[in-house]
Protein backbone atom coordinates (compact mmCIF):
# COMPACT_ATOMS: atom_id res chain seq x y z
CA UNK A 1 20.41 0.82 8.13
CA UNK A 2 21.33 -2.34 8.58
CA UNK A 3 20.00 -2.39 12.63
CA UNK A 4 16.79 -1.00 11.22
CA UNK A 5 16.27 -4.07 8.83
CA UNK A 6 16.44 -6.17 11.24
CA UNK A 7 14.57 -4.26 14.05
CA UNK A 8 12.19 -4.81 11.64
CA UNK A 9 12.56 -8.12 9.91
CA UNK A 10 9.21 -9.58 10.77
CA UNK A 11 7.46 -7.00 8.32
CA UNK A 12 10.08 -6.88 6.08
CA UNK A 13 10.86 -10.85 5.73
CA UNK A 14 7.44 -11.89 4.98
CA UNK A 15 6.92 -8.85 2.71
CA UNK A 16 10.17 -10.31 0.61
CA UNK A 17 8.90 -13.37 0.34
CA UNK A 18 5.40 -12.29 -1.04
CA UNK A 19 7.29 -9.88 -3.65
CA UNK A 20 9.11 -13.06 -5.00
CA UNK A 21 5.77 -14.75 -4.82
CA UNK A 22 4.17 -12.45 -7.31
CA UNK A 23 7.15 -11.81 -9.27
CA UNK A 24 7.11 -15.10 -10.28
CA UNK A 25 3.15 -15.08 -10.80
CA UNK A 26 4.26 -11.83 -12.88
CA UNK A 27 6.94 -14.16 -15.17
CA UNK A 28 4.92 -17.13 -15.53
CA UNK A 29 1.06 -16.02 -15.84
CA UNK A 30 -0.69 -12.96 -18.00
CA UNK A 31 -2.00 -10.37 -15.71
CA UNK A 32 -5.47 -11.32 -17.26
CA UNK A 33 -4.79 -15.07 -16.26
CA UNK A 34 -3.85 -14.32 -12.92
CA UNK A 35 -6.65 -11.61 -12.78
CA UNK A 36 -9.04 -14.03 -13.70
CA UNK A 37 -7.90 -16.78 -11.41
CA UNK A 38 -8.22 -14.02 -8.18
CA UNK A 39 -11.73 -12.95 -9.60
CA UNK A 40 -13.25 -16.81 -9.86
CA UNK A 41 -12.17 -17.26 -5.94
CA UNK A 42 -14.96 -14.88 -4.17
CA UNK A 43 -17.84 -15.26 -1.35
CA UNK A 44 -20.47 -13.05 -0.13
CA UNK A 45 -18.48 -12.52 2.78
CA UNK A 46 -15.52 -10.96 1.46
CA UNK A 47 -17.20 -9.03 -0.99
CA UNK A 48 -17.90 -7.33 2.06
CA UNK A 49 -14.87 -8.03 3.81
CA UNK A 50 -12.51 -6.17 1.25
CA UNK A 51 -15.42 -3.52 0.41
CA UNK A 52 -14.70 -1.88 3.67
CA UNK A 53 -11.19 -2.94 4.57
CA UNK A 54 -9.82 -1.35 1.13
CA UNK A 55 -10.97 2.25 2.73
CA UNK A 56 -7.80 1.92 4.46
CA UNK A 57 -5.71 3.33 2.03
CA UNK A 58 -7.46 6.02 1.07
CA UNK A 59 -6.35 9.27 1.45
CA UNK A 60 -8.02 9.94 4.39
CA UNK A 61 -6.27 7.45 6.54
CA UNK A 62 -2.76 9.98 5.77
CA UNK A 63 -3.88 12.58 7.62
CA UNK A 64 -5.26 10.49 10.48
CA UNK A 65 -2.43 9.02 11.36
CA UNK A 66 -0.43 11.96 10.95
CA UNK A 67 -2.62 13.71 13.65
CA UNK A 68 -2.20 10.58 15.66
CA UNK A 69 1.50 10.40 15.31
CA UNK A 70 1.81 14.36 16.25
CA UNK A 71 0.42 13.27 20.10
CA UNK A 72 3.56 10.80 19.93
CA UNK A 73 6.74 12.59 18.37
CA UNK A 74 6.93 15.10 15.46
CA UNK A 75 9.65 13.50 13.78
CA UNK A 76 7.07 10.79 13.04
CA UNK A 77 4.42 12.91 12.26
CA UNK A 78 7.03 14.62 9.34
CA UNK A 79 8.67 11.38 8.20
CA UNK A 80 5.20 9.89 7.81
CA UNK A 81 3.56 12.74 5.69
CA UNK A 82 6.54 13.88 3.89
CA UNK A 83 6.64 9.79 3.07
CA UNK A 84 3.59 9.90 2.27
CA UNK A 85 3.23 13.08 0.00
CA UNK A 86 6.49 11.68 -1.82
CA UNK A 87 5.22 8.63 -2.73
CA UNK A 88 1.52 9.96 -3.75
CA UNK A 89 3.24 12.29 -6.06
CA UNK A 90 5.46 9.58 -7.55
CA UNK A 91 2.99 7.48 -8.19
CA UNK A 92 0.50 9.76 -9.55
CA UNK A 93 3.33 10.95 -12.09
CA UNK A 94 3.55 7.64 -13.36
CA UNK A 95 -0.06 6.71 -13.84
CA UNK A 96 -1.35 9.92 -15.01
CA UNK A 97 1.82 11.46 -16.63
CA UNK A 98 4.42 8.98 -17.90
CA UNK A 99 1.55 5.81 -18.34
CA UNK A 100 -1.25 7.58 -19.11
CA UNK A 101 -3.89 6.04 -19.90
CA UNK A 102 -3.62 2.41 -18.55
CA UNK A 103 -7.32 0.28 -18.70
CA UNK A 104 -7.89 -1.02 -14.95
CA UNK A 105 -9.47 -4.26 -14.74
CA UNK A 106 -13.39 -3.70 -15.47
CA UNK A 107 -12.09 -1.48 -18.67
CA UNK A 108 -9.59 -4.16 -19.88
CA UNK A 109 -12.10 -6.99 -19.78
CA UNK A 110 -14.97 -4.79 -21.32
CA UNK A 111 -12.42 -4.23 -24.52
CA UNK A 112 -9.95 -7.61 -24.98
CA UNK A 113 -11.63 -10.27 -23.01
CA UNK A 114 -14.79 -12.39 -23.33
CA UNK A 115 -14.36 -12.90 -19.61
CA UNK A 116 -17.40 -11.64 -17.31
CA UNK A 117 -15.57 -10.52 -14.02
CA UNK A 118 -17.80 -10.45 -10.55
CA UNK A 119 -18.65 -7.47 -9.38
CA UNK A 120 -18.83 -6.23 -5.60
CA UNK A 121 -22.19 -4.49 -5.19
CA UNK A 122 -21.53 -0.52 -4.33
CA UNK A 123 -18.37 -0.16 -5.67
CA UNK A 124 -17.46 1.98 -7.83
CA UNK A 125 -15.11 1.18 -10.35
CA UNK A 126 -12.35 2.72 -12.22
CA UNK A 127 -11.70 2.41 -15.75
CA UNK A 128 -8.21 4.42 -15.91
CA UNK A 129 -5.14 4.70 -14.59
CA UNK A 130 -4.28 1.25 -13.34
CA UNK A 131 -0.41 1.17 -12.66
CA UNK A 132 0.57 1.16 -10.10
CA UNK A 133 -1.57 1.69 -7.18
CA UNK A 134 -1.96 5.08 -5.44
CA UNK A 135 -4.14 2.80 -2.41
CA UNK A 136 -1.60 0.03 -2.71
CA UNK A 137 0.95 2.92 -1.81
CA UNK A 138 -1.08 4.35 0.87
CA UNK A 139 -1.41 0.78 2.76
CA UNK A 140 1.87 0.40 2.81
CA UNK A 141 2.65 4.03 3.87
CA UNK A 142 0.52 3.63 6.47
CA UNK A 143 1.09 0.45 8.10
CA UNK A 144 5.26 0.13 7.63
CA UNK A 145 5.19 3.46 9.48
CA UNK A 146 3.36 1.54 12.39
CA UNK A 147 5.80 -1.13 12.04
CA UNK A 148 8.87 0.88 12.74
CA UNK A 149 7.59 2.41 15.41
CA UNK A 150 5.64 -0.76 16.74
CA UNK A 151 8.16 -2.24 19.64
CA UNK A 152 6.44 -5.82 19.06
CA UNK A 153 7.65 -8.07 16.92
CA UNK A 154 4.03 -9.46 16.42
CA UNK A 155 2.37 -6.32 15.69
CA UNK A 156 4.96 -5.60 13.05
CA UNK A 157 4.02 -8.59 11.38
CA UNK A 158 0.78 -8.03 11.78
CA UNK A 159 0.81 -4.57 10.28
CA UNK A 160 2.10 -6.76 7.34
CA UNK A 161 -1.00 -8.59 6.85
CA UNK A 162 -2.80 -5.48 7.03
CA UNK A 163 -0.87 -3.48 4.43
CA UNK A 164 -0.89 -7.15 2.33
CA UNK A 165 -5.06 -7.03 3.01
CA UNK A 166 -5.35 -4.25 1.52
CA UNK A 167 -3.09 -4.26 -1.26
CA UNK A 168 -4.98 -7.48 -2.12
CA UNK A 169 -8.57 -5.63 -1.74
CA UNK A 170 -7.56 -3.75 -5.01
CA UNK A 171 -7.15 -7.40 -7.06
CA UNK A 172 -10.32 -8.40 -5.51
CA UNK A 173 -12.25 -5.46 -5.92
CA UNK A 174 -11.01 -5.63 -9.45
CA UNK A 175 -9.74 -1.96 -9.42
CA UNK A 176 -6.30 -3.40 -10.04
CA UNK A 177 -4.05 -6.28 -11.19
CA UNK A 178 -1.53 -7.91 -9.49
CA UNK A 179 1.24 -6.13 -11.36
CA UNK A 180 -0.59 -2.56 -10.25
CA UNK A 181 -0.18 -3.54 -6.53
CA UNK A 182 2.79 -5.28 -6.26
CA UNK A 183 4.59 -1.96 -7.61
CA UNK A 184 2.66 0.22 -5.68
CA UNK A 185 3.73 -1.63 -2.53
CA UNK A 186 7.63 -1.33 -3.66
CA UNK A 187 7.16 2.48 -3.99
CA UNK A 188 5.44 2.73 -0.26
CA UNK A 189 7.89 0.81 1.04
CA UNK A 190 11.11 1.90 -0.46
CA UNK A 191 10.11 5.72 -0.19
CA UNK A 192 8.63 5.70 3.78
CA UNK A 193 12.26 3.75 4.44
CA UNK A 194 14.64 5.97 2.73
CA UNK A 195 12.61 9.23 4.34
CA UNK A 196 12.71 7.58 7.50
CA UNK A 197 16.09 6.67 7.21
CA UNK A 198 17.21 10.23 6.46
CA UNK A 199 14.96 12.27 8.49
CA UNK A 200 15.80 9.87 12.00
CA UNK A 201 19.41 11.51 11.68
CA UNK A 202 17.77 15.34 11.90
CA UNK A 203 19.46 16.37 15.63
CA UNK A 204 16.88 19.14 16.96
CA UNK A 205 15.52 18.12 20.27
CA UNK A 206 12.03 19.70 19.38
CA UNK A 207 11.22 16.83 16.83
CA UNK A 208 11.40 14.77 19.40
CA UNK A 209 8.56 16.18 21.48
CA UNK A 210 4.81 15.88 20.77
CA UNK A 211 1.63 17.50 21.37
CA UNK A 212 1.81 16.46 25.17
CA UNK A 213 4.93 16.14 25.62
CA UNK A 214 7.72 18.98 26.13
CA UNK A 215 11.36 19.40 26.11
């Protein structure tokens, strides 16, 4: 485990530091305050830019990459959607079972605060369900997957600013608050590692073959 950290310290490092970023945020500011603070700082331009770059942690993108993955090795392919799956059902069971009913920024403002939040034109917004972050999740599914099995020290990074992109399009979008994503990111993480961790000791030959390639 401890070889894989640091195989893959240039996602992980800057993804530390930007945890203990918003945990302090977390201690010191209301998630309103800090909600508010994100929602003042917007342009035309990335209304757009995060209207479109937040559709990459849908739901979608899982099987996507999972098809890509199976023309690479299996054992990728399964750590990535059994990852996946696991953390989509974790979080789900905490925002729909043990939360409940948690307002999501639009609802929150419309019932506590005099605040008028902007508004990205065409999306739509939820009013339910806020912690954490099922997209959040997804992002980070997604692109600490590619880091692992990225041999470039720059792409892994880069994958980092991806899955941090996205995680942030929630905030911006204003279908989440900082608190949502930041523990939605933890469980994508944390989950994809451990699976990964576990399911890279499975010795049968055949998971390490693909689609075009054979034993």
């Amino acid at each position: 485990m401890k070889q894989l950290l640091k195989k893959n310290s240039f996602f992980l490092i800057p993804y530390v530091i930007v945890l203990i970023i918003c945990a302090v945020l977390l201690l010191a500011f209301s998630k309103p305050e800090l909600h508010i603070f994100s929602n003042q700082h917007n342009s035309p331009f990335f209304d757009v830019f995060f209207k479109y770059i937040t559709n990459l942690g849908d739901g979608a993108m899982i099987a996507v990459l999972t098809i890509i993955l199976l023309f690479i090795r299996y054992r990728y392919a399964i750590i990535f959607l059994s990852g996946s799956l696991i953390t989509a059902a974790t979080i789900n069971f905490i925002k729909r079972v043990a939360l409940g009913d948690v307002f999501r920024p639009s609802k929150y403002f419309e019932v506590y605060e005099t605040y008028k939040l902007h508004f990205v034109d065409g999306v739509q917004l939820h009013a339910l369900h806020s912690f954490p972050s099922g997209h959040t999740g997804t992002a980070f599914n997604i692109f600490f997957m590619l880091a692992l099995i990225s041999p470039l020290k720059w792409l892994k990074l880069f994958w980092f600013f991806m899955a941090a992109l996205v995680a942030y399009s929630r905030v911006y979008l204003s279908q989440h608050f900082l608190i949502d994503i930041t523990a939605g990111s933890v469980f994508g993480t944390v989950i994809l590692l451990l699976v990964f961790l576990w399911m890279m000791k499975w010795k049968k030959p055949w998971l390490d073959t693909s689609l075009i390639r054979k034993q």
